[in-house]
N, C-alpha and C. Protein backbone atom coordinates (compact mmCIF):
# COMPACT_ATOMS: atom_id res chain seq x y z
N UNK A 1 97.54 114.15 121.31
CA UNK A 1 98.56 113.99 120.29
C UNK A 1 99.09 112.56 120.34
N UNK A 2 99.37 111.58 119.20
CA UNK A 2 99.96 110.62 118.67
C UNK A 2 101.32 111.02 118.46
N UNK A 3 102.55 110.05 119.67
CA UNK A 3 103.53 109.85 118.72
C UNK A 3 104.11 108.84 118.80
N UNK A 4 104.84 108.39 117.60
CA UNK A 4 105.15 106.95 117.42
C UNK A 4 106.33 106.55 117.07
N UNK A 5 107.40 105.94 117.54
CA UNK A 5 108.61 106.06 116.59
C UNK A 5 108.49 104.55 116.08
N UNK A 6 109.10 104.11 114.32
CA UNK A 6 109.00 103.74 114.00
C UNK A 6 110.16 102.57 114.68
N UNK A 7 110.84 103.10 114.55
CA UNK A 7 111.95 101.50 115.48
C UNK A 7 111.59 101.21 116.65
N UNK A 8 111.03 101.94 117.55
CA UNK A 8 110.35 101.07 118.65
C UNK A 8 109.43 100.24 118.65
N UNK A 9 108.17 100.64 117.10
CA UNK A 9 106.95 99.84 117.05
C UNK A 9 107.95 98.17 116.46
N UNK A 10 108.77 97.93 115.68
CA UNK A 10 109.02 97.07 114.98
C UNK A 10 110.05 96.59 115.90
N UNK A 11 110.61 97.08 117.27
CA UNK A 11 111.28 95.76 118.01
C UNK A 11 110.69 95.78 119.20
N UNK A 12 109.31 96.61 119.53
CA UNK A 12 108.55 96.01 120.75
C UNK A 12 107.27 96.14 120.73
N UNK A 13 106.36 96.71 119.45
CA UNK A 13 104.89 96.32 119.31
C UNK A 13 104.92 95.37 117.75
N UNK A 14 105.25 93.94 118.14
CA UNK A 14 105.29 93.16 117.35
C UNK A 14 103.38 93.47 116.68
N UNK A 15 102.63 93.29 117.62
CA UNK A 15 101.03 93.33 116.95
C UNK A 15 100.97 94.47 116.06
N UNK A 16 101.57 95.54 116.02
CA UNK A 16 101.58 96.80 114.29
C UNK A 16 102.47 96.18 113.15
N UNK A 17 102.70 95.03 113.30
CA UNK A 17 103.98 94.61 112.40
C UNK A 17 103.46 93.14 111.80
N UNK A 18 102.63 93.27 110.37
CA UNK A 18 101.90 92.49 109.57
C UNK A 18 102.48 91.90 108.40
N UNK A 19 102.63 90.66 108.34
CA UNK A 19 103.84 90.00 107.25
C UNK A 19 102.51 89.32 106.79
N UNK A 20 102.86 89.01 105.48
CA UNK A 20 101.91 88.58 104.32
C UNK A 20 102.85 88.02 102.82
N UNK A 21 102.29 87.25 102.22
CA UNK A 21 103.24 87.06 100.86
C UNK A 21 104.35 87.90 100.59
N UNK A 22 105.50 88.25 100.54
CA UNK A 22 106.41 88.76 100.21
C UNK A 22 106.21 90.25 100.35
N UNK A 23 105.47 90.64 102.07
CA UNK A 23 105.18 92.05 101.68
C UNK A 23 105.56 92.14 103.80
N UNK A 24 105.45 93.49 103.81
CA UNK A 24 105.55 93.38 105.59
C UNK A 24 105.50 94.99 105.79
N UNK A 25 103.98 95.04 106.47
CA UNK A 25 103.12 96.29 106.98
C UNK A 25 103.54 96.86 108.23
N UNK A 26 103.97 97.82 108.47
CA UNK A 26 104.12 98.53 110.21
C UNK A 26 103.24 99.79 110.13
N UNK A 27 102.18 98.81 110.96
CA UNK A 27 100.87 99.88 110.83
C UNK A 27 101.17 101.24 112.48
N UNK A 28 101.17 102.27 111.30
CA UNK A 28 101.63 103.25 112.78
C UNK A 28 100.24 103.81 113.38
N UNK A 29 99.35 104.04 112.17
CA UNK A 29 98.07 104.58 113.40
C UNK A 29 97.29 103.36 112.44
N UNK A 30 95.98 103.42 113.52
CA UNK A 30 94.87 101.96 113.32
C UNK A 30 93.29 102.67 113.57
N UNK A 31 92.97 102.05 113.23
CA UNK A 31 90.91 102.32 113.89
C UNK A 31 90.80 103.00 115.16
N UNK A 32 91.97 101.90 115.73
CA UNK A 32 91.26 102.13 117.08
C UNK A 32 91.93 103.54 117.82
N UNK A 33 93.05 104.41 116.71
CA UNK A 33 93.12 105.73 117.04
C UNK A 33 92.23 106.65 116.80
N UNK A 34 91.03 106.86 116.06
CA UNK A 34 90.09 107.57 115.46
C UNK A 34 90.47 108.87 115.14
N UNK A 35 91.53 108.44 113.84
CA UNK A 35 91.63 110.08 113.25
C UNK A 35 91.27 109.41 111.97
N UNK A 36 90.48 108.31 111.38
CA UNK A 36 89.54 108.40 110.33
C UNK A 36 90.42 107.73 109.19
N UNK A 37 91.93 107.61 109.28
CA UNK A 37 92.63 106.70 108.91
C UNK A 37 93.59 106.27 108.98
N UNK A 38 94.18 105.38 108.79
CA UNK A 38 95.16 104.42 109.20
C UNK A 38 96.59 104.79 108.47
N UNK A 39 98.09 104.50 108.87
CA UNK A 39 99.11 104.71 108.06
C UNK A 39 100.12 103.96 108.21
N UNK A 40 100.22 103.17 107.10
CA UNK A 40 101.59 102.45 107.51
C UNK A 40 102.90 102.39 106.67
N UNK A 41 103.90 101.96 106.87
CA UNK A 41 104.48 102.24 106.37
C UNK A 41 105.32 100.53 106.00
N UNK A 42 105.16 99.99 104.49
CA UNK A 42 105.28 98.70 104.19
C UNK A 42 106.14 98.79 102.98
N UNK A 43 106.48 97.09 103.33
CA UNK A 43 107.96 96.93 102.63
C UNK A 43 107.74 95.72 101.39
N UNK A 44 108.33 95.94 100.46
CA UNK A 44 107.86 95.10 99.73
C UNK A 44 108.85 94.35 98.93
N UNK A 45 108.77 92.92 98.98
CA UNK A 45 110.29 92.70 98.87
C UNK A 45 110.49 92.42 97.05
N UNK A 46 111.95 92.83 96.76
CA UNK A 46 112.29 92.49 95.51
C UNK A 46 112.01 91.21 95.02
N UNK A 47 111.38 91.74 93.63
CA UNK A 47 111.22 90.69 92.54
C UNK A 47 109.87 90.06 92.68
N UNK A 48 108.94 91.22 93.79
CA UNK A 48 107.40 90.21 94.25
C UNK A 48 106.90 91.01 92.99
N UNK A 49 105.19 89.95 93.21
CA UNK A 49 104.60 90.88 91.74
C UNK A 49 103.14 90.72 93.24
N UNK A 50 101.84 91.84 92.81
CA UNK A 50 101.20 91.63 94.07
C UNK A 50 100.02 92.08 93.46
N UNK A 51 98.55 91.53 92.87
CA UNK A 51 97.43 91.60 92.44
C UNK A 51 96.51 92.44 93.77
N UNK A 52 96.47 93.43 93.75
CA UNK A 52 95.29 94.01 94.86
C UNK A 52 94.43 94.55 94.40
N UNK A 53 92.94 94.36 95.15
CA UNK A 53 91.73 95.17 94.74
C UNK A 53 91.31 95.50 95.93
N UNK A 54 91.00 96.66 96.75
CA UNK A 54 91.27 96.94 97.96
C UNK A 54 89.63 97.74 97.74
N UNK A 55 88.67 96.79 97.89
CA UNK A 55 87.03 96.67 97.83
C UNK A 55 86.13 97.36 98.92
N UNK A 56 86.94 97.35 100.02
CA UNK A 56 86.06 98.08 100.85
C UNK A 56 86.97 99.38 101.16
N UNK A 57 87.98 99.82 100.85
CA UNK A 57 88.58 101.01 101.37
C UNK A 57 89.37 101.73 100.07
N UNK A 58 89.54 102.79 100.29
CA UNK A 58 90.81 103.92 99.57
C UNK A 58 92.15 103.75 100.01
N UNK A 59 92.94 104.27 99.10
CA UNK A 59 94.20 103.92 99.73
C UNK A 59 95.02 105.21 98.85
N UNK A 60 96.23 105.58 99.53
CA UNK A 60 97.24 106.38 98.58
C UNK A 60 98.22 106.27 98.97
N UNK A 61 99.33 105.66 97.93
CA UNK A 61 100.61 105.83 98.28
C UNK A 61 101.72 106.03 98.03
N UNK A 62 102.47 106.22 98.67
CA UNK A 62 103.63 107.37 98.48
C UNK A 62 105.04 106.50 98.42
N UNK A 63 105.72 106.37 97.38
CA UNK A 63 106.75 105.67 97.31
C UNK A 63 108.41 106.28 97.87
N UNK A 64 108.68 105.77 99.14
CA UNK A 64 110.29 106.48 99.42
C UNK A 64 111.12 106.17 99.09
N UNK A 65 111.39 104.86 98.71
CA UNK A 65 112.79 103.59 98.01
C UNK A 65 112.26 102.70 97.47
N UNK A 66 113.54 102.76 96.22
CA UNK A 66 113.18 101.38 95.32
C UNK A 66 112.43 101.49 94.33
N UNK A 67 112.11 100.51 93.61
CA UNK A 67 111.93 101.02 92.12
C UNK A 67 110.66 99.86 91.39
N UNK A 68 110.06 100.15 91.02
CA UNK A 68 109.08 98.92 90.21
C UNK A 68 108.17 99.77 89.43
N UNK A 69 106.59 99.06 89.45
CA UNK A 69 105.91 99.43 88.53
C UNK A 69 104.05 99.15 89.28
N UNK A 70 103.41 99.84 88.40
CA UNK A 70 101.95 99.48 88.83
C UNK A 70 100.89 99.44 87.58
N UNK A 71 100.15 98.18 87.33
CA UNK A 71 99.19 98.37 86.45
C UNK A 71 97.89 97.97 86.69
N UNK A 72 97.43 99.42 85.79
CA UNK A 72 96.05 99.26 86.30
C UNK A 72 95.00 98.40 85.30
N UNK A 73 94.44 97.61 85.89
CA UNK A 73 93.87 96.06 85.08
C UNK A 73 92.32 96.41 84.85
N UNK A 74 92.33 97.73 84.54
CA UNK A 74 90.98 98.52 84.17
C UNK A 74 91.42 98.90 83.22
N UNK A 75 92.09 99.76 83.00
CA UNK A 75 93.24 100.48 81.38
C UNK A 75 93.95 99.86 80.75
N UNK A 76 94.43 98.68 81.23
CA UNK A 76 96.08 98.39 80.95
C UNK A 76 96.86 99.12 81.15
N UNK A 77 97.19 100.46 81.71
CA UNK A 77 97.77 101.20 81.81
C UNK A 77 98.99 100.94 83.13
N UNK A 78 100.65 101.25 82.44
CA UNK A 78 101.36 100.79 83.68
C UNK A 78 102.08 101.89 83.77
N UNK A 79 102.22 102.40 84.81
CA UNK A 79 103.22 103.51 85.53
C UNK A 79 104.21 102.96 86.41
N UNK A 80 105.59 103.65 86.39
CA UNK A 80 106.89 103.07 86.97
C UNK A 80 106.53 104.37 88.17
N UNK A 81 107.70 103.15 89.35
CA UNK A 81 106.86 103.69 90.58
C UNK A 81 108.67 103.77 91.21
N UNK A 82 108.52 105.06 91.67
CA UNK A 82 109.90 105.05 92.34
C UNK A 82 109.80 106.29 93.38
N UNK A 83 110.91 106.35 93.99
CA UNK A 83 110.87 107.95 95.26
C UNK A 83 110.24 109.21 94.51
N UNK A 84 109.09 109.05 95.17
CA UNK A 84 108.56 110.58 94.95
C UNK A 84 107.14 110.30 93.88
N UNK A 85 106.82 109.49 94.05
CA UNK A 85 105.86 108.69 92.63
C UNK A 85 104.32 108.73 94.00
N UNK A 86 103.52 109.36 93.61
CA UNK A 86 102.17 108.87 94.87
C UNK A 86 101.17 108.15 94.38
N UNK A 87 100.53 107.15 94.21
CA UNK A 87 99.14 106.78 93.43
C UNK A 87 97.89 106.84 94.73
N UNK A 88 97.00 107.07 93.85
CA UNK A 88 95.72 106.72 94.71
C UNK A 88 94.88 106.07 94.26
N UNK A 89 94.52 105.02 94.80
CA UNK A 89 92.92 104.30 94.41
C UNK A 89 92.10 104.54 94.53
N UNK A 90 91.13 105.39 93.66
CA UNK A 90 90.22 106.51 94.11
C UNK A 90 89.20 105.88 93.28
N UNK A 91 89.24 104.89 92.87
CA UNK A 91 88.15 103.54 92.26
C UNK A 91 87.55 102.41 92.64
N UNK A 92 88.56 101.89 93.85
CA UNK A 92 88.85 100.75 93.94
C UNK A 92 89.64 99.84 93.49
N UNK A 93 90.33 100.51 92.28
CA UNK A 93 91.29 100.29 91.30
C UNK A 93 92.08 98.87 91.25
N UNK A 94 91.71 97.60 90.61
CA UNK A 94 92.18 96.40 90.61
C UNK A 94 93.76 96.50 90.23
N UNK A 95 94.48 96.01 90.74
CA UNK A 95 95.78 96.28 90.16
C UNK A 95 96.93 95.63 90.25
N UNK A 96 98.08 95.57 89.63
CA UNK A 96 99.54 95.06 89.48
C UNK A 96 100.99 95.64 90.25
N UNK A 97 101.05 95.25 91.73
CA UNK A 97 102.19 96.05 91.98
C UNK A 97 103.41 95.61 91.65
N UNK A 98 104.50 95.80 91.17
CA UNK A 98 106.16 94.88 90.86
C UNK A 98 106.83 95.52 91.44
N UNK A 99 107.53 94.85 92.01
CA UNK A 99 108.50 95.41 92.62
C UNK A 99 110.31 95.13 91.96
N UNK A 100 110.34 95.66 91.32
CA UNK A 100 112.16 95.26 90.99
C UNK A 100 113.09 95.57 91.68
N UNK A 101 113.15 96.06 92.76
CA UNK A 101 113.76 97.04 93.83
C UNK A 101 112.87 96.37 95.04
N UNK A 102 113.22 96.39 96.28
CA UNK A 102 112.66 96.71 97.47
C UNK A 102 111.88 97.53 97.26
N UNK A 103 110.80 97.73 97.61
CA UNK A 103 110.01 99.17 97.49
C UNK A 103 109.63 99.29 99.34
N UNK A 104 109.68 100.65 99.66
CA UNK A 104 109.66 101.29 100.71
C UNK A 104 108.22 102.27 100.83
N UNK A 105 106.77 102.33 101.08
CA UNK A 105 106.03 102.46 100.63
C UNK A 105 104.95 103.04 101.90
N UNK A 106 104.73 104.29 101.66
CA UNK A 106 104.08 104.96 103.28
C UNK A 106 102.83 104.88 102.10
N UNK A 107 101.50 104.48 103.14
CA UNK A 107 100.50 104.11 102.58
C UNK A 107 99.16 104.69 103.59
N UNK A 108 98.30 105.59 103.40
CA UNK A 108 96.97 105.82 104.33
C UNK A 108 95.67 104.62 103.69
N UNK A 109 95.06 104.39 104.72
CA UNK A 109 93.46 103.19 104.05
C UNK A 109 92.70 104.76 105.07
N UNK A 110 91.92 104.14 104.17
CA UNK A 110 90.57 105.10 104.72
C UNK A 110 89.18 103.79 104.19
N UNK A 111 88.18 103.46 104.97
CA UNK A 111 87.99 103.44 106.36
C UNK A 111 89.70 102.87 107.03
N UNK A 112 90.08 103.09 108.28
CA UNK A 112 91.48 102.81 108.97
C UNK A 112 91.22 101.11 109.06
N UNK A 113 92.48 100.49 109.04
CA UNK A 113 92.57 99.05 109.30
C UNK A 113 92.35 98.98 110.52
N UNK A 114 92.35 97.34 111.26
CA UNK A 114 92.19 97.30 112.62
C UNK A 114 93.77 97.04 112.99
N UNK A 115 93.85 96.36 111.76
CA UNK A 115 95.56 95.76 112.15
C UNK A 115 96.08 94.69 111.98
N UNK A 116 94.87 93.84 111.80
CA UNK A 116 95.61 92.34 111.53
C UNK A 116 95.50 91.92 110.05
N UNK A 117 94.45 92.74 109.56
CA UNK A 117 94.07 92.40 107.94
C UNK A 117 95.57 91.99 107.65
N UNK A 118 95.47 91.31 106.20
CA UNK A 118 96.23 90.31 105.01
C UNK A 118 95.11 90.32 104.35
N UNK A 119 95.55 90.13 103.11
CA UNK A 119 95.17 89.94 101.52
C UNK A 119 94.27 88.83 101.73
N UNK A 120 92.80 89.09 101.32
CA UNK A 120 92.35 87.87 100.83
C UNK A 120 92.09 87.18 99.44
N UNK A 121 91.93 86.18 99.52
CA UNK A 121 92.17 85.56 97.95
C UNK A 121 91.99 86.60 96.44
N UNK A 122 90.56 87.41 96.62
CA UNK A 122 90.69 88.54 95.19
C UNK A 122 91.75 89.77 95.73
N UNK A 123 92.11 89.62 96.62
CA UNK A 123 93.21 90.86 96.73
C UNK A 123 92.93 92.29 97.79
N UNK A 124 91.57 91.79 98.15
CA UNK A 124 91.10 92.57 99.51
C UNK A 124 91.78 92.56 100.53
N UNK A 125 91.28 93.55 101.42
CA UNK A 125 90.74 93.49 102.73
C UNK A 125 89.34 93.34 102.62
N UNK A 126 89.23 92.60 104.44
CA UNK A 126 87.76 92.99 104.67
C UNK A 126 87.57 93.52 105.35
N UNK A 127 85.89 93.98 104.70
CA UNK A 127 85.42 95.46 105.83
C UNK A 127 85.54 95.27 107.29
N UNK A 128 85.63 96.08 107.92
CA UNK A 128 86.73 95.80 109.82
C UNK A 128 85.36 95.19 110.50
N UNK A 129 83.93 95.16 110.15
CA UNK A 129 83.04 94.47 110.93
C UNK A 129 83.18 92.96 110.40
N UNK A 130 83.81 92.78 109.36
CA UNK A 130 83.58 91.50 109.08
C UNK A 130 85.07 90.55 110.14
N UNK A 131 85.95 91.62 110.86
CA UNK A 131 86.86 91.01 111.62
C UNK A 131 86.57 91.20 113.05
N UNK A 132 85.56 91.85 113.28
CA UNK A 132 85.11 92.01 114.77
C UNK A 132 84.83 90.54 115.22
């Protein structure tokens, strides 16, 4: 059994705690737990706007606080994203996150991160052999 409390990882396992452009990841499980995927739980600060295409993995997530929007740059299609709102990228789905609010944002990747990933330039991650 895994357990983790979230205020201990963020004032004494600085390495689960991933800051990036106006965004900041506290990855609670990783790869290297092998339950097949990863979960973190990331913050996203007001007034960011955030282009992701997340190319090698799935993702779904679950919004707890705060308020914005998401569009998908396949449809044009934009959905407002607030407590209780879940999306999944079950495409690969290129997309628009806004944040007008803080957004508070529990998130699973499947394949699991390793942990250090950040955004690369089209809005990826990369696949975890390409960080070995």
């Amino acid at each position: 059994m895994i357990v983790r409390d979230f205020n201990k990882i963020i004032q004494d396992e600085k390495d689960r705690v991933v800051s990036d452009a106006n965004w900041t990841s506290v990855r609670m499980l990783l790869a290297d737990d092998k339950m097949g995927f990863s979960f973190h739980i990331t913050f996203l600060d007001t007034g960011s706007e955030h282009v992701f295409e997340y190319k090698n993995h799935f993702e779904s997530v679950y919004c707890l606080k705060g308020k914005g929007s998401i569009t998908d740059h396949a449809s044009g299609e934009t959905h407002e994203i607030h407590p209780g709102v879940m999306y999944a990228l079950n495409a690969h789905d290129r997309h628009t996150l806004r944040a007008e609010e803080e957004l508070v944002m529990a998130c699973v990747f499947n394949p699991p991160v390793t942990g250090n990933e950040v955004h690369q330039d089209d809005g990826s991650y990369a696949p975890a052999e390409e960080l070995a």
